[in-house]
Protein backbone atom coordinates (compact mmCIF):
# COMPACT_ATOMS: atom_id res chain seq x y z
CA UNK A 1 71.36 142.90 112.11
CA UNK A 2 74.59 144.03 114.00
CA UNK A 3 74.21 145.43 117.24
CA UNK A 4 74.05 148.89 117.91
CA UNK A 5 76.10 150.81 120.44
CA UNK A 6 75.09 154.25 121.86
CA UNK A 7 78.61 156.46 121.77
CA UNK A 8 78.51 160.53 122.38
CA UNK A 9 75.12 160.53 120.98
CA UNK A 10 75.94 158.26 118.15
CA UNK A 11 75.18 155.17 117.00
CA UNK A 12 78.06 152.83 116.24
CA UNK A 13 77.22 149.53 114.28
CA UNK A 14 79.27 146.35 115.84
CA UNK A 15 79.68 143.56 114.09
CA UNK A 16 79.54 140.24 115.90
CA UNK A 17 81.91 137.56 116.17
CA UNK A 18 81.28 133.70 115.11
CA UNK A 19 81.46 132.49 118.36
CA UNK A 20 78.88 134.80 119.58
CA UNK A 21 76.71 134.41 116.45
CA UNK A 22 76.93 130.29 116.72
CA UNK A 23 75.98 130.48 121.00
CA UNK A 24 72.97 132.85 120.22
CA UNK A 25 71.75 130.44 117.75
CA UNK A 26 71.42 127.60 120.32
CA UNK A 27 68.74 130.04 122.30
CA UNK A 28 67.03 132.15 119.97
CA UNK A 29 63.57 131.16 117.97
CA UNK A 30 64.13 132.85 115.17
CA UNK A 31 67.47 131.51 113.44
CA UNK A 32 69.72 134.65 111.43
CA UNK A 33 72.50 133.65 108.90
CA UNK A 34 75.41 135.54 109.27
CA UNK A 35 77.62 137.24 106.89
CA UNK A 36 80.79 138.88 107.32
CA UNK A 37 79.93 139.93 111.01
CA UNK A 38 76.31 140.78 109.89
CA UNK A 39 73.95 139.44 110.97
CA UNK A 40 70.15 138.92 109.48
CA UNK A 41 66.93 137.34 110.79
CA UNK A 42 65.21 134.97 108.20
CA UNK A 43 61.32 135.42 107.89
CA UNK A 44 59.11 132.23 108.45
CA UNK A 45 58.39 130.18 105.56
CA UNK A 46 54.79 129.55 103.81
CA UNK A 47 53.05 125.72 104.56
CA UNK A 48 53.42 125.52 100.73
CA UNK A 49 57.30 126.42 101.20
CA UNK A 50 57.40 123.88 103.78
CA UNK A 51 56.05 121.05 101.97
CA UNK A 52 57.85 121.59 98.85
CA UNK A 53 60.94 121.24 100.96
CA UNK A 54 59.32 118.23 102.72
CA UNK A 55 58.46 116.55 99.91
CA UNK A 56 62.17 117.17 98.72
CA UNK A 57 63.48 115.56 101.59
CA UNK A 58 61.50 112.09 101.64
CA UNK A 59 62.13 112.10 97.94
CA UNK A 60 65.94 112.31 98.44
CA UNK A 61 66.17 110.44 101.69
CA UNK A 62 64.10 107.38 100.46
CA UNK A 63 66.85 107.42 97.28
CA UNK A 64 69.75 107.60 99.05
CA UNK A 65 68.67 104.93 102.49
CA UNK A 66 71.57 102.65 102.61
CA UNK A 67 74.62 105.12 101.21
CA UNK A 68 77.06 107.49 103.12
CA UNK A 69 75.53 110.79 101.97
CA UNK A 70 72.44 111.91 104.25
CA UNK A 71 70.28 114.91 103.48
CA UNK A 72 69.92 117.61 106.09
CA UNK A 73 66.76 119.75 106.16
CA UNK A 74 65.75 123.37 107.57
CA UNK A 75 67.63 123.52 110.99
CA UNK A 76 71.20 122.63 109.77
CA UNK A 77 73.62 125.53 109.01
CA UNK A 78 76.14 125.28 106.41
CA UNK A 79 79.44 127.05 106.75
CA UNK A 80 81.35 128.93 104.11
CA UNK A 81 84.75 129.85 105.16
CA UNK A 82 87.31 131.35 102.85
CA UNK A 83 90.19 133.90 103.02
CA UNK A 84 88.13 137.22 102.92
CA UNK A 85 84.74 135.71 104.17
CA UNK A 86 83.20 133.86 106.83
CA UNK A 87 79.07 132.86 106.31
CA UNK A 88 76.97 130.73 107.84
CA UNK A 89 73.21 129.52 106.07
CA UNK A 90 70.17 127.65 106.90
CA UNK A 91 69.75 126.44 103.10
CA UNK A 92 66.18 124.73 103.01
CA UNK A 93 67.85 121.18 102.44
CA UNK A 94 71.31 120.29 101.98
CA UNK A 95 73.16 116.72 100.86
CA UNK A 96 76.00 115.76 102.89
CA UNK A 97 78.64 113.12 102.22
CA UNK A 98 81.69 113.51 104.57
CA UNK A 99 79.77 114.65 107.53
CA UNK A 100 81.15 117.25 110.14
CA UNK A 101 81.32 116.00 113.63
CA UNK A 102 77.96 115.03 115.33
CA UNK A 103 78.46 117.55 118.10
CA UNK A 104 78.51 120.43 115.60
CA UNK A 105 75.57 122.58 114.21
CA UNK A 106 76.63 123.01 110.78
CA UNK A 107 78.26 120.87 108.10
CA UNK A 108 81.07 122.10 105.25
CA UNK A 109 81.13 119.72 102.55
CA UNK A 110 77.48 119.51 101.24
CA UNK A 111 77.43 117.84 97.74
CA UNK A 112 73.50 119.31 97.02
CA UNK A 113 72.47 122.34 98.17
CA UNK A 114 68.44 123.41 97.91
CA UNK A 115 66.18 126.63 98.33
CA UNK A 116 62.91 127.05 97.88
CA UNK A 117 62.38 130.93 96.26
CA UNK A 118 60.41 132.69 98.06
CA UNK A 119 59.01 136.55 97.99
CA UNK A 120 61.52 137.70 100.77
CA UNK A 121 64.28 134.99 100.07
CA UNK A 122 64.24 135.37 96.04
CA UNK A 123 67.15 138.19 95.58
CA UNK A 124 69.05 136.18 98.33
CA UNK A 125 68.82 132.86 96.99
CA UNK A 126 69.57 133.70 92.79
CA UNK A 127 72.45 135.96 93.52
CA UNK A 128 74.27 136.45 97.01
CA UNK A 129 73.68 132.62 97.96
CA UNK A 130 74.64 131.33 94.38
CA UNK A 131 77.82 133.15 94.41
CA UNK A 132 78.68 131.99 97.94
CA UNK A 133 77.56 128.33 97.42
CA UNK A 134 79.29 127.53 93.74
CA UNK A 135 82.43 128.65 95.47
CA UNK A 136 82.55 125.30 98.05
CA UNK A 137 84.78 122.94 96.86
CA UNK A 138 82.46 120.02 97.21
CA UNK A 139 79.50 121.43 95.69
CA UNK A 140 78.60 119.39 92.79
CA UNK A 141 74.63 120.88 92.66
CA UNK A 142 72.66 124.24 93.60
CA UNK A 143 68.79 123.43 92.83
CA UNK A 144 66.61 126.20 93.33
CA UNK A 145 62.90 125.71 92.95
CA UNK A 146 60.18 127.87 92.33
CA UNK A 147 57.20 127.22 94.63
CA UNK A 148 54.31 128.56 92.80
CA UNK A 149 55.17 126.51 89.45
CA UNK A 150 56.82 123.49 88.82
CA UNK A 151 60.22 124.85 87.76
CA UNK A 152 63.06 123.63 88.78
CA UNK A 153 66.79 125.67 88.13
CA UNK A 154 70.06 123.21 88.41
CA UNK A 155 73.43 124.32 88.64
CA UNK A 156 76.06 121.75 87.83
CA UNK A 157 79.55 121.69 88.61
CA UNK A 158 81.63 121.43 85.41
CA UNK A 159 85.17 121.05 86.21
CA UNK A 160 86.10 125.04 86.97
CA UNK A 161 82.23 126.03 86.61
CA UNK A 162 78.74 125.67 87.08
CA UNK A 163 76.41 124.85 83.84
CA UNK A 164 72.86 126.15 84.26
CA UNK A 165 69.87 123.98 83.43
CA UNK A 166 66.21 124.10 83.48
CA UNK A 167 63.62 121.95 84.04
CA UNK A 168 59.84 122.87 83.44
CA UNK A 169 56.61 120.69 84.05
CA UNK A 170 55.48 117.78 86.20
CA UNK A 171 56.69 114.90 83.70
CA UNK A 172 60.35 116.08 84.31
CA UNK A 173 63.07 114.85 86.40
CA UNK A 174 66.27 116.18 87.27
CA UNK A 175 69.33 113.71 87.17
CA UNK A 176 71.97 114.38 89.82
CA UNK A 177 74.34 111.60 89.40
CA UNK A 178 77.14 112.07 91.60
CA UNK A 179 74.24 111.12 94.42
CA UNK A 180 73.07 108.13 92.19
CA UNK A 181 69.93 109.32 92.01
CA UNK A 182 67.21 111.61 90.12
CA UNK A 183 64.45 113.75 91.58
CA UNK A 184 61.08 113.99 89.86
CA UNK A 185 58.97 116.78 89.82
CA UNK A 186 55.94 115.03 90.66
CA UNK A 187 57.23 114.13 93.76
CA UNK A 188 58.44 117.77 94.25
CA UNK A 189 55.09 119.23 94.13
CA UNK A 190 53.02 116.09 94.98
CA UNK A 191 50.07 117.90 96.99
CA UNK A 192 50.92 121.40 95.84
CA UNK A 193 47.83 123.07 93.62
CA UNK A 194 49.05 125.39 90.56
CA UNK A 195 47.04 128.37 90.21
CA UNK A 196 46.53 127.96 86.18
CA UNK A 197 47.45 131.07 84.32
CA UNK A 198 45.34 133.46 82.69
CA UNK A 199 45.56 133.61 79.43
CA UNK A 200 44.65 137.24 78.06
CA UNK A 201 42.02 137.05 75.21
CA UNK A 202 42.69 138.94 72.38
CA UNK A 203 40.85 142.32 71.75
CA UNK A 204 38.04 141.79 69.05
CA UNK A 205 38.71 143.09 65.73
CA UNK A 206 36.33 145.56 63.85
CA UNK A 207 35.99 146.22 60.10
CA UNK A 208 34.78 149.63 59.04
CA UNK A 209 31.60 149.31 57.31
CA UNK A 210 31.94 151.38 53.91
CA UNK A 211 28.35 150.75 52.54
């Protein structure tokens, strides 16, 4: 949140500047993104959360050992700065292939970016964040998984645009070939346990006895 002043028995909102939002961030246990001068607190994540992002991360790391492009997991912030905005995110995992310097805390040029929806996150992730991340330059991927089933959501970069795709079931696999690689399910959700759905039984039906 922005800070808040005290003036004349007022409250004036201030927002904060990047330099002052990046320094906190090197102190502070709970990270905040910040948009715009705003700044919010992210919630902690679920152990199911966690290891569906963990998962994602050995599966991608283990596919791309030996190439320039590295993925980057929970504590790296990705920054989005255009002419009218300035953001910084923690996505869950992001796939970098022209790195930003090692002494930074962030990275600009991810190829993948990943979230994991979430209760608190959900809004975030399927509007604001989709807007802000399909307009990097070197985005070539937003996948957004569901945590509860094994759905995946894929949005590929088409020339000017992003095509949306979706994948649904543990036999499926998502190809993402500008990383030379493709990401099964089963090793997305390898150790997470479905809750089946209920399946509503229909109500009995009664003839009217005429005898």
């Amino acid at each position: 949140m922005a800070r808040r002043l005290a003036m004349s028995g007022a409250e004036k909102l201030e927002l904060v500047g990047v330099d002052e939002y990046l320094t906190s961030q090197e102190s502070v246990s709970t990270k905040s993104e910040y948009i715009d001068g705003w700044v919010r607190a992210m919630t902690g994540a679920t152990n199911r959360h966690n290891r569906v992002t963990e998962n994602c991360f050995l599966a991608i790391a283990a596919s791309l050992r030996g190439k320039p492009c590295q993925p980057h997991i929970f504590d790296t912030k990705l920054r989005i700065i255009r002419e009218h905005t300035k953001r910084f995110y923690y996505p869950d995992l992001q796939v970098v292939c022209e790195p930003n310097l090692p002494s930074e805390t962030f990275q600009d040029r991810p190829v993948l970016v990943l979230e994991v929806l979430s209760p608190t996150t959900r809004l975030y992730d399927l509007d604001e964040k989709l807007t802000a991340y399909t307009q990097i330059p070197s985005l070539q991927y937003y996948l957004i998984l569901e945590q509860h089933q094994p759905i995946a959501i894929l949005y590929r970069r088409c020339g000017s645009w992003f095509e949306r795709l979706e994948f649904q079931g543990m036999d499926r696999s998502i190809d993402l070939p500008r990383l030379g690689l493709s990401l099964a399910l089963s090793a997305v959700y390898e150790g997470i346990e479905f809750t089946p759905t209920c399946v509503q039984e229909p109500e009995p039906q009664y003839q009217e006895d005429n005898s």
